[in-house]
Protein backbone atom coordinates (compact mmCIF):
# COMPACT_ATOMS: atom_id res chain seq x y z
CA UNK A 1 0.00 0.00 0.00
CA UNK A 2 1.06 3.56 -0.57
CA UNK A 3 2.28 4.45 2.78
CA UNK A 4 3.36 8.04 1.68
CA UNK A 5 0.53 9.28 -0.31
CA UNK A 6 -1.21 8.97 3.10
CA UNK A 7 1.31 10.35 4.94
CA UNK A 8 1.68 13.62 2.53
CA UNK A 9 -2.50 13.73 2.58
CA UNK A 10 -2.38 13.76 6.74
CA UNK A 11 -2.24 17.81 6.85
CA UNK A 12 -4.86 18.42 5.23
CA UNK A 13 -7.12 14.69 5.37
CA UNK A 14 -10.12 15.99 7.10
CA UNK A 15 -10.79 18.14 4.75
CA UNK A 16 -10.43 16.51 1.00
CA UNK A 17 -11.48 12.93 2.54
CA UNK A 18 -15.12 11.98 2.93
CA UNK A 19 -16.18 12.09 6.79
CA UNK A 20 -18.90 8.98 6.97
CA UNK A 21 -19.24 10.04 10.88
CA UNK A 22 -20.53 13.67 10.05
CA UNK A 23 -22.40 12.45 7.38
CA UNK A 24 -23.75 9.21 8.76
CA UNK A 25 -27.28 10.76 9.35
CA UNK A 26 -29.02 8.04 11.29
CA UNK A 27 -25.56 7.23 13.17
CA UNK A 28 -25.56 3.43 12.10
CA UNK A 29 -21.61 2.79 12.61
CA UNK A 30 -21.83 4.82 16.25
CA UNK A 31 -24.76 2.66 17.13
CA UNK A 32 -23.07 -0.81 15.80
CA UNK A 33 -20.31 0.39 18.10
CA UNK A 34 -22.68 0.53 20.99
CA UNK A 35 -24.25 -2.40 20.31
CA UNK A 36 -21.05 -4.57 20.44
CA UNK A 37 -19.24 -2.72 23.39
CA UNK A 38 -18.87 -4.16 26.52
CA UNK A 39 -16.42 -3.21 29.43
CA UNK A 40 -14.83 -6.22 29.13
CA UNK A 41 -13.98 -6.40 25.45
CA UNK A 42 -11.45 -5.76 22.93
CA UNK A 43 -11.32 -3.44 20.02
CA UNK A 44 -10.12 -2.57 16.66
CA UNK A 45 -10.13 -0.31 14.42
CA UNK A 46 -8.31 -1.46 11.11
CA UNK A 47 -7.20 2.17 9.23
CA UNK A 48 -8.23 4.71 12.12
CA UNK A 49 -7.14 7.80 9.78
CA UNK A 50 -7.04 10.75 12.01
CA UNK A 51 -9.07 8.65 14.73
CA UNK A 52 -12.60 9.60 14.09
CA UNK A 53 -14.47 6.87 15.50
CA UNK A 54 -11.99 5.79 18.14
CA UNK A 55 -13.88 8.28 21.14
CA UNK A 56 -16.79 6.04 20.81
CA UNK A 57 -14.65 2.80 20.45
CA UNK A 58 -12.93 4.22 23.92
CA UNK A 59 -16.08 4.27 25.62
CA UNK A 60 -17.67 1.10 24.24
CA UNK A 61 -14.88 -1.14 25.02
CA UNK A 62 -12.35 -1.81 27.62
CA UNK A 63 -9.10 -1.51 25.20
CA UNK A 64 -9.28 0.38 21.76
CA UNK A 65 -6.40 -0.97 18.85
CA UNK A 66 -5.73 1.82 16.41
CA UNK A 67 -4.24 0.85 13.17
CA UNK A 68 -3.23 2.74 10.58
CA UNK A 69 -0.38 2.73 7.47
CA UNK A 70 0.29 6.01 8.02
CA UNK A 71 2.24 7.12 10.97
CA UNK A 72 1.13 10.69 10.24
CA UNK A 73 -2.39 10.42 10.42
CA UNK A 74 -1.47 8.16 13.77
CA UNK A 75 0.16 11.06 15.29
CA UNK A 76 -2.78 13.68 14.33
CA UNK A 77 -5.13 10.17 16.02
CA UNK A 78 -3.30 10.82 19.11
CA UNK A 79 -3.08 14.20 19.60
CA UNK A 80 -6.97 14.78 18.86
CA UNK A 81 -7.60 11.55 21.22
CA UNK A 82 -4.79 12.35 23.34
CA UNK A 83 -7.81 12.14 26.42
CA UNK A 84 -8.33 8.26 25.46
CA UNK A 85 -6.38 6.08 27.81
CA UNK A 86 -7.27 2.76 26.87
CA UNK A 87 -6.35 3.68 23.22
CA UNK A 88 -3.18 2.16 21.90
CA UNK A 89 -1.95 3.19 18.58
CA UNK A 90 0.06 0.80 15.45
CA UNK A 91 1.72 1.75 12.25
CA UNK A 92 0.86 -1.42 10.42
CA UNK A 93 0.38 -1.93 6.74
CA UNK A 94 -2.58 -4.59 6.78
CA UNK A 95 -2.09 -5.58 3.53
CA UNK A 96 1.73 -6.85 4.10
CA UNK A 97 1.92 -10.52 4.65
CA UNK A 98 2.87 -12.48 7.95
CA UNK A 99 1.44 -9.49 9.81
CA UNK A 100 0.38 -9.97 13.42
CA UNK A 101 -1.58 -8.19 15.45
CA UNK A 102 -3.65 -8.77 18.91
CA UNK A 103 -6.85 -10.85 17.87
CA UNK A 104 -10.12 -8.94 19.36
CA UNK A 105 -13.97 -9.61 19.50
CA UNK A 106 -15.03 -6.69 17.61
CA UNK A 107 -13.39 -4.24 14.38
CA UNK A 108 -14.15 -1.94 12.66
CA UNK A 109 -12.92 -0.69 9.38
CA UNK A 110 -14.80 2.54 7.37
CA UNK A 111 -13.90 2.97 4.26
CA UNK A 112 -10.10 1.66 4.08
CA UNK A 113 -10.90 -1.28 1.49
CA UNK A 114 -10.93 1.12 -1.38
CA UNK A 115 -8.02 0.82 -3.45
CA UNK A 116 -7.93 -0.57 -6.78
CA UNK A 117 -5.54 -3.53 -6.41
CA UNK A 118 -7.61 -6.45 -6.07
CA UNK A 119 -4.26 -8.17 -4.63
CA UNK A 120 -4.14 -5.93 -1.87
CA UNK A 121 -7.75 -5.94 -1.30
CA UNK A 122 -7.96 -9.38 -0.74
CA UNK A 123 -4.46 -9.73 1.58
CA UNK A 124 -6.22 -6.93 3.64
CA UNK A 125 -9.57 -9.07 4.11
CA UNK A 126 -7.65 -12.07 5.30
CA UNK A 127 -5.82 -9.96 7.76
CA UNK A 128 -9.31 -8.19 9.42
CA UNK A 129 -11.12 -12.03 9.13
CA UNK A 130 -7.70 -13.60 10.65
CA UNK A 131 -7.59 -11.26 13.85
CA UNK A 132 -11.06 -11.29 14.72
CA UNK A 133 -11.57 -13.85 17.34
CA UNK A 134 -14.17 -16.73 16.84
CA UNK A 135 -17.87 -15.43 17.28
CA UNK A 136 -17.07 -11.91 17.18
CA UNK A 137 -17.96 -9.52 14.94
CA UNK A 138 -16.40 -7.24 11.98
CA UNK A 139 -18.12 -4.00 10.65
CA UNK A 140 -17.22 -2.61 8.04
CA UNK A 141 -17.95 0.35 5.69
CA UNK A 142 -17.61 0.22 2.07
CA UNK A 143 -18.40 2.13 -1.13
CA UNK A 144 -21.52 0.91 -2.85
CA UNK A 145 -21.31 0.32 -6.78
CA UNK A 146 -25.38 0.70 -7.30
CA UNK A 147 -25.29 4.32 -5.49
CA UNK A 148 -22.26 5.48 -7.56
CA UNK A 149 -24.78 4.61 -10.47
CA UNK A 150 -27.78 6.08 -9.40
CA UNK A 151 -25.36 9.26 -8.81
CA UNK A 152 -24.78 9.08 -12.53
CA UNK A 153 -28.75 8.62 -13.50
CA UNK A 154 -29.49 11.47 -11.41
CA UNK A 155 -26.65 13.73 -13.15
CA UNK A 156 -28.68 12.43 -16.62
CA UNK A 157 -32.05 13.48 -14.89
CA UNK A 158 -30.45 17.21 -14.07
CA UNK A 159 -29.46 17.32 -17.84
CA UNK A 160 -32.94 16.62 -18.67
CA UNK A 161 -34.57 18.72 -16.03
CA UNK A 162 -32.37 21.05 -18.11
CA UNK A 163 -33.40 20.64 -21.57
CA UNK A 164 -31.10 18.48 -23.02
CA UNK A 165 -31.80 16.20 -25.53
CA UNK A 166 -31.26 12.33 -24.22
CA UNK A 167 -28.36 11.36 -25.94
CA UNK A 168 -26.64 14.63 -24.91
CA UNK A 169 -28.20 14.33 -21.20
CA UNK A 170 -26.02 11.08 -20.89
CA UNK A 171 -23.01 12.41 -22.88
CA UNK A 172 -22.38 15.17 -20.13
CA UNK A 173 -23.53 13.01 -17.28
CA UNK A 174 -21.01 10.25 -17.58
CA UNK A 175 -17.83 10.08 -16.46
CA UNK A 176 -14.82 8.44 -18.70
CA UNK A 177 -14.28 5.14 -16.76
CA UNK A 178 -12.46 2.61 -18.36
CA UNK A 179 -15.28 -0.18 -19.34
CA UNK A 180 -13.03 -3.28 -17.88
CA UNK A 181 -12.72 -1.10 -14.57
CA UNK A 182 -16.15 -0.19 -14.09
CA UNK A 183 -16.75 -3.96 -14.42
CA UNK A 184 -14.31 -4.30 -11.29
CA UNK A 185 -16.22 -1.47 -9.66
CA UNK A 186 -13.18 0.92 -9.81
CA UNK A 187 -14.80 4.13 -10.32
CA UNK A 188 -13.24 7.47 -9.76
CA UNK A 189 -13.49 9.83 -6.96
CA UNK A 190 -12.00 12.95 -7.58
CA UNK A 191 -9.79 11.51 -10.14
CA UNK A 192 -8.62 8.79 -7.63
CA UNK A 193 -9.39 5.16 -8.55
CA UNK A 194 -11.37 3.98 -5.98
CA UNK A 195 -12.84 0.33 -5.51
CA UNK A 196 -16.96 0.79 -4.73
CA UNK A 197 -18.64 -2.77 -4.02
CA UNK A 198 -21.97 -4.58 -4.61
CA UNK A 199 -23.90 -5.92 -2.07
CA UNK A 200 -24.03 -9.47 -3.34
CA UNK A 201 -19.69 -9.11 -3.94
CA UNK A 202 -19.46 -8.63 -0.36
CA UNK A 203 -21.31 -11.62 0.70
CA UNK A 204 -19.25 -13.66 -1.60
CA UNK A 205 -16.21 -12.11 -0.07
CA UNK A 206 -16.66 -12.46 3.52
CA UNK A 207 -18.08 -15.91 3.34
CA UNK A 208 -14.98 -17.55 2.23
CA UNK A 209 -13.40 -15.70 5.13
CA UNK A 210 -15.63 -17.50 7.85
CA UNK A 211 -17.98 -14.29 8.23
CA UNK A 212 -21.29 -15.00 8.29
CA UNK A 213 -22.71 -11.98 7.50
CA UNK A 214 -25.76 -11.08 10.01
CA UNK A 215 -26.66 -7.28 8.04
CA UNK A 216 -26.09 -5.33 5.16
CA UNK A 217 -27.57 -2.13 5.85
CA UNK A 218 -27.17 1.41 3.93
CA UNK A 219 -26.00 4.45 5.32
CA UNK A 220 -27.52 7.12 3.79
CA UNK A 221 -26.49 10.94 2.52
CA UNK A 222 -27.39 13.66 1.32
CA UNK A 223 -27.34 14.73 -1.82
CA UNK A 224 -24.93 17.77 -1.57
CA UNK A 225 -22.51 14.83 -0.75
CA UNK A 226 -22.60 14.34 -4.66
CA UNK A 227 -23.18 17.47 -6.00
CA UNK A 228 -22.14 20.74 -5.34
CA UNK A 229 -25.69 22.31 -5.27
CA UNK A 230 -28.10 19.75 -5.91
CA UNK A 231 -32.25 20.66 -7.23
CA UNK A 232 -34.74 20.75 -4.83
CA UNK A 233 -36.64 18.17 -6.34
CA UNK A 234 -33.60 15.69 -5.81
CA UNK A 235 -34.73 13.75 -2.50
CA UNK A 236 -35.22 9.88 -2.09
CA UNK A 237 -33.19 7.87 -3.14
CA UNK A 238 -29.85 8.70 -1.06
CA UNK A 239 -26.70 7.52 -2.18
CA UNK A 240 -25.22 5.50 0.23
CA UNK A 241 -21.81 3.45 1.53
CA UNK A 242 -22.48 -0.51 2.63
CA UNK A 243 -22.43 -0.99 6.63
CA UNK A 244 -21.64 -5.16 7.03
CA UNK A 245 -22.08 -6.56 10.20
CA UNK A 246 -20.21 -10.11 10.18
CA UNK A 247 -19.93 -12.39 12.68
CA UNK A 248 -16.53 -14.91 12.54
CA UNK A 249 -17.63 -17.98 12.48
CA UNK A 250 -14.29 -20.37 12.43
């Protein structure tokens, strides 16, 4: 994985990368965190960034693992959590083989599994399936494939709501993507390949694993997460990321 690009993004991260906790509108990651905390417990949270969700990890659970490639973003994690004592922070790269890390009934992981080399992608899911602990549980956050789309049929409807012609509605709505890598879901997000999933691809993916997946639930944004000033008439359907709860099962 590319340990420096994250590293040279740290400075200014919370600003050009998505935030799913400030735009998680019906909290579903903060309340899967509750749900699975328990004074007694365990943690992880596999790619903490800056260390956004790790205040409610803290208070859920009696020791809090925060893992990250990027020792940058670790050190802007600790200073902003620098209040957390049962937080205990790890450069790893989760993706590099014979890792090892402490096994724990519960992680977490929002939005790390997003680069386009399927080879990485899938050495990272053995490592989050291989140090969660038998019968506990993984969540994690993805980008969904069918919401990317719909983005793109609602920048067609704009067009239209703007009096283009059809064929020149879906012209400007488009982005270029490479046909073979929108088949692999790599779509781009501000001109960085990123991997966005489907919901059945995630099933097949854990399963292997020995996660038994328990939910697949959408967590859903606004609009003006997708366009700059979106038309009132633009409402329901959301776009959304996947939220997987898994459970380890072997």
């Amino acid at each position: 994985m590319n340990c420096e690009y994250w590293n040279n993004l740290a400075p200014q991260y919370e600003d050009e990368i998505f935030s799913v906790l400030q735009n998680d509108r019906n909290e579903l990651v903060v309340e899967q965190i509750r749900r699975f905390g328990s004074p007694d417990k365990t943690a992880c949270d596999f790619g903490c960034g800056t260390g956004q969700f790790l205040p409610y990890l803290s208070e859920s659970f009696q020791k809090v693992f925060a893992v990250d490639i990027s020792r940058d973003l670790l050190a802007t994690a600790k200073k902003k959590c620098a209040r957390l004592s049962n937080v205990s922070y790890m450069t790893a790269d989760l993706a590099s083989r014979g890792l090892r890390l402490s096994k724990t009934p519960f992680g977490l992981s929002v939005n790390m599994l997003i680069m386009p080399s399927l080879a990485w992608r899938l050495r990272i899911l053995d490592a989050l399936a291989g140090h969660i602990l038998k019968d506990g549980h993984l969540v994690l956050v993805v980008p969904s494939l069918e919401s990317a789309m719909l983005a793109d049929f609602r920048l067609v409807e704009m067009n239209l709501h703007n009096g283009f012609r059809p064929a020149y509605a879906e012209r400007a709505g488009f982005e270029t993507t490479n046909h073979r890598r929108l088949r692999q879901g790599i779509i781009p997000i501000d001109n960085v390949p990123t991997k966005h999933y489907l919901k059945e691809e995630l099933v097949a993916l854990l399963r292997p694993r020995g996660l038994r997946i328990d939910e697949i639930l959408k967590i859903e944004y606004p609009w003006d997460t997708e366009f700059d000033s979106p038309p009132c008439w633009m409402k329901e359907p959301l776009p959304w990321d996947w939220l997987v709860v898994s459970q380890k099962r072997r």
